[in-house]
Protein backbone atom coordinates (compact mmCIF):
# COMPACT_ATOMS: atom_id res chain seq x y z
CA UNK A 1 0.00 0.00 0.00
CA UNK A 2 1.06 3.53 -0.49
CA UNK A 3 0.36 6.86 0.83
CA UNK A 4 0.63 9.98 -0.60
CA UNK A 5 0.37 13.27 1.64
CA UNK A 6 2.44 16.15 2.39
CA UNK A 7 1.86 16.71 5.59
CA UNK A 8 4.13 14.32 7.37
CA UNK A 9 2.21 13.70 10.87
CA UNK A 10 -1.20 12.73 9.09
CA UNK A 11 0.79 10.73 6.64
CA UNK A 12 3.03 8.70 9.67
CA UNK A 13 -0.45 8.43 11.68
CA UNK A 14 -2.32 6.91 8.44
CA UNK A 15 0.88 4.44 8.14
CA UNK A 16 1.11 3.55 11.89
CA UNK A 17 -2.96 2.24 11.53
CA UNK A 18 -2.40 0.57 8.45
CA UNK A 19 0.81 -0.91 10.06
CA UNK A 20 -1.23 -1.93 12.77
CA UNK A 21 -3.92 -3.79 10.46
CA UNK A 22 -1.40 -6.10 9.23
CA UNK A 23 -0.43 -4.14 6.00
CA UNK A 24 2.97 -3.03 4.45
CA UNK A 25 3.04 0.72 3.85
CA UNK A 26 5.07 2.96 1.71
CA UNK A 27 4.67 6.66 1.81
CA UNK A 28 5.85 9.50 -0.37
CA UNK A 29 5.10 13.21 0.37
CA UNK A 30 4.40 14.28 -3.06
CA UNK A 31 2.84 12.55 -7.02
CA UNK A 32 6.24 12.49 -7.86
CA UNK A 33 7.25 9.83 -5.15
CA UNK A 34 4.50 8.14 -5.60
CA UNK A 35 5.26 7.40 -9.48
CA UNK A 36 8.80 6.38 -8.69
CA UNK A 37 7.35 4.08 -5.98
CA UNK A 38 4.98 2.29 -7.86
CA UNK A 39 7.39 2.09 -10.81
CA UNK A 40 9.77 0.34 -8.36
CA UNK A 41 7.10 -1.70 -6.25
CA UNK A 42 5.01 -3.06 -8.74
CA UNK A 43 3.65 -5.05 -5.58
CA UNK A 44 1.80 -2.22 -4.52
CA UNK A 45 -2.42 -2.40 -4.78
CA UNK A 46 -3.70 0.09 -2.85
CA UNK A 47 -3.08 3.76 -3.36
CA UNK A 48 -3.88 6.73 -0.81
CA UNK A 49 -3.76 10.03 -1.32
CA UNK A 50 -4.00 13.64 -0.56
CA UNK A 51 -5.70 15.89 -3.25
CA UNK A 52 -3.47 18.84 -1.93
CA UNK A 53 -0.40 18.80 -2.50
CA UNK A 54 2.84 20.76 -3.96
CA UNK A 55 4.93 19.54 -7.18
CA UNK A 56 4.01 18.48 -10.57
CA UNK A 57 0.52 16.80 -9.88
CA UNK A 58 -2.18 17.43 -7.43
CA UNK A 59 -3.76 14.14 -5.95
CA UNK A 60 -7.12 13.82 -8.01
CA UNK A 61 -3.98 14.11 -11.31
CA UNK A 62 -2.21 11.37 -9.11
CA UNK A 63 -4.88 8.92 -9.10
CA UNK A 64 -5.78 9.41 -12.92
CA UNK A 65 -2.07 8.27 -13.57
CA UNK A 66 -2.83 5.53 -11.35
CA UNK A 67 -5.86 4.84 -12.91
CA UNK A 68 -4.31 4.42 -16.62
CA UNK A 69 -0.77 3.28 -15.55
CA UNK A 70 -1.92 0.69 -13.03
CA UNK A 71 -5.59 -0.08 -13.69
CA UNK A 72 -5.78 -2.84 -10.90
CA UNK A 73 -4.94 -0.75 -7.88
CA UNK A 74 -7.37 0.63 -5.96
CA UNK A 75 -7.69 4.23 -5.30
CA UNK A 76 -8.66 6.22 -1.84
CA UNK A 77 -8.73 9.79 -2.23
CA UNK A 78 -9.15 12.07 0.74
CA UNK A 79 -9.10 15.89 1.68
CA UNK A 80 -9.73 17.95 4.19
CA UNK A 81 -11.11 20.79 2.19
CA UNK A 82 -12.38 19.54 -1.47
CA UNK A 83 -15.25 17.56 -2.24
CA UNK A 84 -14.77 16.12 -5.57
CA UNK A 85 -16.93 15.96 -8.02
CA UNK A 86 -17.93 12.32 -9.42
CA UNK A 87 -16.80 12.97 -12.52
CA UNK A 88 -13.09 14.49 -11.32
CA UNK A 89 -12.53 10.99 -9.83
CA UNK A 90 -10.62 8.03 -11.31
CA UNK A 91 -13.41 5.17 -11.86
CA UNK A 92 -13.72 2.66 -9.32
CA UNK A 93 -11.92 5.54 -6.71
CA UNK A 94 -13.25 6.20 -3.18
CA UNK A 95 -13.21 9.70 -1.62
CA UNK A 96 -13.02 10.33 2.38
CA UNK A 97 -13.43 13.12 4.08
CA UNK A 98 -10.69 14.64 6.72
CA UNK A 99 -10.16 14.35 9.42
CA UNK A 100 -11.25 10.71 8.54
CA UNK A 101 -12.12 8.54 11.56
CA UNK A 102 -9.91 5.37 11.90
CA UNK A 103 -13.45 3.02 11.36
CA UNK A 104 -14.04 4.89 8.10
CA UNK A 105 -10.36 4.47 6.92
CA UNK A 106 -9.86 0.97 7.99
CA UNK A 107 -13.61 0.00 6.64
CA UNK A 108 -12.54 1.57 3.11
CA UNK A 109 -9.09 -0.13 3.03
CA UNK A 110 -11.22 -3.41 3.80
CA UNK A 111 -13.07 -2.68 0.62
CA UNK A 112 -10.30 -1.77 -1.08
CA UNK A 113 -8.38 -5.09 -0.44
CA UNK A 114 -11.79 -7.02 -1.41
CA UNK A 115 -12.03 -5.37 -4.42
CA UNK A 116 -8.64 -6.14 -5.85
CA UNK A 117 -8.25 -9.33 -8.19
CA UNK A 118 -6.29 -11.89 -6.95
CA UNK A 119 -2.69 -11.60 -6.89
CA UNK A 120 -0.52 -13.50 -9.17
């Protein structure tokens, strides 16, 4: 799994949880991270990320990459002060609202997972 914010506490706290669930977490603070990562760890299935965020691509650009580079990983995007519009989202993506509870997060990583095709 990876996470994408640039604000390092929420992005640590997101990582201990998942951590805590059993999963294996990378993080990157900005969409140019994140490509390198999932060029590098083509292991990874689950993105999340922040829509806000400096560099070369905003999150809701981030996940579109993701969406046509890697069409099997599933997509979380969250914010704390954009509500995206259906049709700004990558298909099949999931938006949460910040501050997210840790119930809402964990219950949309659970779908997440379930909604990934089996690993080869």
């Amino acid at each position: 799994m990876l996470i994408v914010d640039d604000e390092p506490l929420i992005r640590m706290d997101l990582a201990d949880m998942v951590r805590d669930a059993g999963h294996v977490v990378l993080e990157a603070a900005d969409a140019d991270e994140a490509i390198a990562l999932l060029e590098a760890h083509p292991a990874i299935r689950i993105l999340v990320t922040d829509i806000e965020m400096p560099g070369s691509m905003n999150g809701l650009k981030l996940a579109a990459a993701v969406r046509d580079r890697w069409p099997p990983v599933a997509i979380i995007v969250t914010s704390g002060r954009i509500q995206p519009a259906a049709h700004q989202m990558p298909a099949a993506a999931v938006f949460l609202d910040k501050p997210y509870r840790a119930a809402a997060m964990s219950a949309a990583l659970d779908a997440a997972a379930a909604s990934l095709p089996p690993a080869r």
